[in-house]
Protein backbone atom coordinates (compact mmCIF):
# COMPACT_ATOMS: atom_id res chain seq x y z
CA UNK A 1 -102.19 26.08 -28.96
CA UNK A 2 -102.53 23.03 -26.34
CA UNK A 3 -105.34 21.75 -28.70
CA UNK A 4 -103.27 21.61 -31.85
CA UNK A 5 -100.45 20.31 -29.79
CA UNK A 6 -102.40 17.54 -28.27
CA UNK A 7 -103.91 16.75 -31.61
CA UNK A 8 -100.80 16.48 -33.73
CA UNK A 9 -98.79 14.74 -30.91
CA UNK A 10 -100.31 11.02 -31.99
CA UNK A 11 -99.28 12.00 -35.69
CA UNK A 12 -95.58 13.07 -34.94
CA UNK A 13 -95.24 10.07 -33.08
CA UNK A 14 -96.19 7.73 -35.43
CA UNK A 15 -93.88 9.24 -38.52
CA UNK A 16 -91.30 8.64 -35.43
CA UNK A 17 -91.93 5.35 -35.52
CA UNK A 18 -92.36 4.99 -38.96
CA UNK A 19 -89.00 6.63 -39.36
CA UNK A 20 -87.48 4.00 -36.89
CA UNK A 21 -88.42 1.15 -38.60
CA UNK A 22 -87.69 2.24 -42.14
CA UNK A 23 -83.93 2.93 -41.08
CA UNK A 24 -84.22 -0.71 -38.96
CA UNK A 25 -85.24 -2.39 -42.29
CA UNK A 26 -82.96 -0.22 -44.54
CA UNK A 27 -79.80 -0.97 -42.68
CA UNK A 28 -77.58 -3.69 -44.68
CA UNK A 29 -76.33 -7.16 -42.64
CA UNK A 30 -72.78 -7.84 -43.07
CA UNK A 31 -71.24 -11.21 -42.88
CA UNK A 32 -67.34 -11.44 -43.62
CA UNK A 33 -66.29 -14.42 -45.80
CA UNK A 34 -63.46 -15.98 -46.78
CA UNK A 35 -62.14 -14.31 -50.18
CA UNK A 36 -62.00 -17.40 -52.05
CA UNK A 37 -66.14 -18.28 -51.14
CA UNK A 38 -67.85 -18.33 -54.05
CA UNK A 39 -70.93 -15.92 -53.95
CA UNK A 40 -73.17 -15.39 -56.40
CA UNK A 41 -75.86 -12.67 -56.09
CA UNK A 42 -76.83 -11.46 -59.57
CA UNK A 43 -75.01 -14.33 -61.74
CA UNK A 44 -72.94 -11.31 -63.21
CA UNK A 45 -69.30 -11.83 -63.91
CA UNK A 46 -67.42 -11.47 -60.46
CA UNK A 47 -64.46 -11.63 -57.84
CA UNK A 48 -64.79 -15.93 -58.56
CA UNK A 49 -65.15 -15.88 -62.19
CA UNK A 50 -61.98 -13.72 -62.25
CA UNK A 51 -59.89 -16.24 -60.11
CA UNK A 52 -60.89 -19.54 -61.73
CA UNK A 53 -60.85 -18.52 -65.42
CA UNK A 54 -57.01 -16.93 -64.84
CA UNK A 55 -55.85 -20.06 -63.04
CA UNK A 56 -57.38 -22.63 -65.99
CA UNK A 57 -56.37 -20.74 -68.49
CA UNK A 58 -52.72 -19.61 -67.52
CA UNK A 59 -52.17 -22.96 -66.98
CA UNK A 60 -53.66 -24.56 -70.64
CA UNK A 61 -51.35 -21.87 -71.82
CA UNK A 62 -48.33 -23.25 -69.51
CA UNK A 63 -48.47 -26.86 -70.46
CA UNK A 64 -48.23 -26.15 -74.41
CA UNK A 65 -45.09 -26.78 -75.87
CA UNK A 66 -43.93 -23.23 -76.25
CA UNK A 67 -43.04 -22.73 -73.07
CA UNK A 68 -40.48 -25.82 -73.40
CA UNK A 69 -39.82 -25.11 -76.88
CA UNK A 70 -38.41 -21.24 -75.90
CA UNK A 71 -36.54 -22.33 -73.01
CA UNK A 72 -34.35 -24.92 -75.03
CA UNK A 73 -33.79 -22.66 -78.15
CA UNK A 74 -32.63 -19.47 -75.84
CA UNK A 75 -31.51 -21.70 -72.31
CA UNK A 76 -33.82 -19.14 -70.63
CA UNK A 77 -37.37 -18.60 -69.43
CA UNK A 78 -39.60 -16.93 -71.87
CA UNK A 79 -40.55 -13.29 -70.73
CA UNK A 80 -44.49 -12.36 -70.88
CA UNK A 81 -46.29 -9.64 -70.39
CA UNK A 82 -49.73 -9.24 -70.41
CA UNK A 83 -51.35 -6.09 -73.29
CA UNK A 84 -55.18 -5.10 -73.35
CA UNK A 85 -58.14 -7.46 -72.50
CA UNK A 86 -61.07 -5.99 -74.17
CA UNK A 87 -64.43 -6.14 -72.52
CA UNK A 88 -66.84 -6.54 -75.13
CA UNK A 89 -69.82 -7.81 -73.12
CA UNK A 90 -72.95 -6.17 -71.85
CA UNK A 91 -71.78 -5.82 -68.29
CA UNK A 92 -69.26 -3.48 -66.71
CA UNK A 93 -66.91 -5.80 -66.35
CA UNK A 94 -63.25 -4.58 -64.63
CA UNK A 95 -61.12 -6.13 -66.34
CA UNK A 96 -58.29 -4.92 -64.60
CA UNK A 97 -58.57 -7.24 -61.76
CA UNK A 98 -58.43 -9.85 -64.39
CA UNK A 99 -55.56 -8.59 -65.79
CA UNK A 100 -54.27 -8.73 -62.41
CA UNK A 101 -55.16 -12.16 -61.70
CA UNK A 102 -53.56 -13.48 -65.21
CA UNK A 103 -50.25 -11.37 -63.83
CA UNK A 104 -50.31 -13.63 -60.71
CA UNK A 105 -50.87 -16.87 -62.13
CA UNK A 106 -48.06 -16.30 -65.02
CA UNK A 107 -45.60 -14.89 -62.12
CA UNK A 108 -46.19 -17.41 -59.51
CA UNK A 109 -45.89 -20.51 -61.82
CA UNK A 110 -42.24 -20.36 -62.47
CA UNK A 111 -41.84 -20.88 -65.94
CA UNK A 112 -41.49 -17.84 -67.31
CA UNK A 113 -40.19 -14.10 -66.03
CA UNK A 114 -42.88 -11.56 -66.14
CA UNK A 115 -42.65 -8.12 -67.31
CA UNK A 116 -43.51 -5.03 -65.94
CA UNK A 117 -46.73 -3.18 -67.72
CA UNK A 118 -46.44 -0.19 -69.77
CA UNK A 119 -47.94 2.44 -66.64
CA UNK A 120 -45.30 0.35 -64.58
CA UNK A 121 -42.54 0.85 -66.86
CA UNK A 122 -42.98 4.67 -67.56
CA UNK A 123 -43.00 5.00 -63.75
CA UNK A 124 -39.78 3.31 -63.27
CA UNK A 125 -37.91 4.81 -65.95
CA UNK A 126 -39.13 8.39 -64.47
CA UNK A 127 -37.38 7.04 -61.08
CA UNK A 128 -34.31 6.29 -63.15
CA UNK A 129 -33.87 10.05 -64.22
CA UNK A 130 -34.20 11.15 -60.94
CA UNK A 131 -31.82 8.98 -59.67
CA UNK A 132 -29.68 9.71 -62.66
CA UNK A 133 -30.13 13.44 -61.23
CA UNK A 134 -29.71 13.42 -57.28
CA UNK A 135 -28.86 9.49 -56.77
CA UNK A 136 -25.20 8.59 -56.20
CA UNK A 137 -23.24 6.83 -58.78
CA UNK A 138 -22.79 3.87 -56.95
CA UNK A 139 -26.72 3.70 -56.27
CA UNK A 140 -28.14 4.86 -59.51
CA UNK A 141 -29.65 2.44 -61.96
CA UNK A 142 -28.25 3.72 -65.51
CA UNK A 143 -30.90 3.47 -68.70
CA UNK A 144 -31.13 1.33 -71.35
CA UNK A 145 -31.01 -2.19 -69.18
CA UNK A 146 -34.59 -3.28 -69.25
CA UNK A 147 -35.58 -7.06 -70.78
CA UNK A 148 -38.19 -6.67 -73.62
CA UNK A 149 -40.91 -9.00 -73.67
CA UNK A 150 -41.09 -12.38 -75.63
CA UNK A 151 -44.81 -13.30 -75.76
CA UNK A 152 -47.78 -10.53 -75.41
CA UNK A 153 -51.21 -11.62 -73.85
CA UNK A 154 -54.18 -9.82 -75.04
CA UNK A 155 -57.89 -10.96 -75.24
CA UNK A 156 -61.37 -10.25 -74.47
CA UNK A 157 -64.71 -11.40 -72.83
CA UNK A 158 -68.09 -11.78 -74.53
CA UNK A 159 -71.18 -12.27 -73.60
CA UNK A 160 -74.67 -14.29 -74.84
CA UNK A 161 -77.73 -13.14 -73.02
CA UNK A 162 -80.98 -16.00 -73.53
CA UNK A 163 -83.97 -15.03 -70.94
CA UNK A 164 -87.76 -15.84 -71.46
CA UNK A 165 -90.18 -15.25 -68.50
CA UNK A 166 -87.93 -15.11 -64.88
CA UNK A 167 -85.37 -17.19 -66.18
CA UNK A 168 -82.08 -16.40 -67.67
CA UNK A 169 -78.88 -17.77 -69.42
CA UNK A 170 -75.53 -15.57 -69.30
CA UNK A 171 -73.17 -17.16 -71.73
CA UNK A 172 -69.40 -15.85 -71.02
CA UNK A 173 -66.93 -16.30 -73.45
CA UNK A 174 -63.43 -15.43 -72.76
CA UNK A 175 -60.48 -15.57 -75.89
CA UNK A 176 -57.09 -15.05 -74.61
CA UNK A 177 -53.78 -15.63 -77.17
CA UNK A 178 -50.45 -15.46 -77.23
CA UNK A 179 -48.18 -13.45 -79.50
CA UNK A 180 -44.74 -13.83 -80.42
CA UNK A 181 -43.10 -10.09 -80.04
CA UNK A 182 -40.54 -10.51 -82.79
CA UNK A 183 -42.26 -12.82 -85.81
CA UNK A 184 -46.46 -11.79 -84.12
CA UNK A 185 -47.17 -15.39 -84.82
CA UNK A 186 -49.62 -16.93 -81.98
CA UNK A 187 -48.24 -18.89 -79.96
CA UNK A 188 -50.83 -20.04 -77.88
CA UNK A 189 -54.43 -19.55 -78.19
CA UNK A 190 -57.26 -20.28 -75.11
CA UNK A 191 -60.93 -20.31 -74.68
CA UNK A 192 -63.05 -20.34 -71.38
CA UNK A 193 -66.72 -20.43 -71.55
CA UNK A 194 -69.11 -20.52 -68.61
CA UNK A 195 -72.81 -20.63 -68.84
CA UNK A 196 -74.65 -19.39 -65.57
CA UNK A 197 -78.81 -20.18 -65.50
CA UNK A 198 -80.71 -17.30 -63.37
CA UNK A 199 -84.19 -17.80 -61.92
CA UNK A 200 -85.79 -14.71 -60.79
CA UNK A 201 -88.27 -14.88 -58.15
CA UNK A 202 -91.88 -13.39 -58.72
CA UNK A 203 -92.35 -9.27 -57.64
CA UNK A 204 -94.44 -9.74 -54.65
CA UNK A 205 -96.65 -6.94 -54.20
């Protein structure tokens, strides 16, 4: 028993150490950043592409003449709301944050009055019946009251792959337009493209 114990005691100790340095080499390094850094890892579609393509294009679409052409036919800011943007490109691409980031831009600018979304809107109205239930009548917010949209924004993002031996091109396209909620005439219609070259270093083995 002391034999085999002496004998297997240099082999336990080296998976031990083995052990310890594959968890010392597997364990991540974490720098925070600012959250407007731009950082690009994989030259997929991210947090920065998000940001910068709402901003532009919110405010292409701001400095058209519908915006001016609205307000002085109705002596009021033109409500928006933003509908479905479509990914349609071969990443998974959440396009919810920039959904998000379009709401911000359009809300922030002043000129116009944003409008809630349709989740948002089906949540508030349930609040309304239960105030209309249990809220006093001084308090309660009655039905019927809500501002309809003016202008819709839907749209969607594409993609054009190009890659030949560790290099590659990502092509993103994004469409955005705006539609009139009475007549569905477009408004406004706005293109973003960004081309991102990736160089892939060689598999070192």
């Amino acid at each position: 028993m002391r034999l085999w114990s002496s004998r297997a005691l240099p082999f336990f100790s080296a998976a031990l150490a083995a052990l310890f340095l594959f968890s010392c080499s597997s364990t991540p390094k974490v720098r925070r950043t600012e959250v407007d850094e731009q950082i690009d890892l994989s030259g997929n579609w991210n947090d920065t592409d998000s940001r910068l393509v709402a901003e532009e294009m919110v405010r292409d679409a701001l400095a058209r003449a519908w915006v001016s052409e609205f307000s002085a036919a109705k002596q009021t800011k033109p409500r928006v709301i933003v509908g479905t943007v479509l990914n349609k490109s071969h990443e998974h691409i959440n396009t919810e944050t920039f959904v998000k980031d379009l709401e911000r831009e359009l809300t922030n600018s002043g000129q116009v009055r944003f409008v809630a979304s349709k989740e948002q809107r089906n949540e508030v109205r349930e609040e309304r019946v239960d105030q209309a239930q249990n809220a006093s009548m001084e308090t309660a917010k009655s039905m019927g009251q809500e501002y309809g949209a003016d202008y819709m924004v839907k749209g969607q993002i594409n993609t054009i792959l190009d890659a030949a031996g560790k290099q590659e091109v990502k092509y993103y396209q994004v469409e955005l337009e705006l539609i009139d909620m009475l007549t569905n005439e477009k408004a406004w219609i706005g293109q973003k493209k960004i081309k991102k070259l990736v160089k892939y270093k060689k598999a070192k083995f």
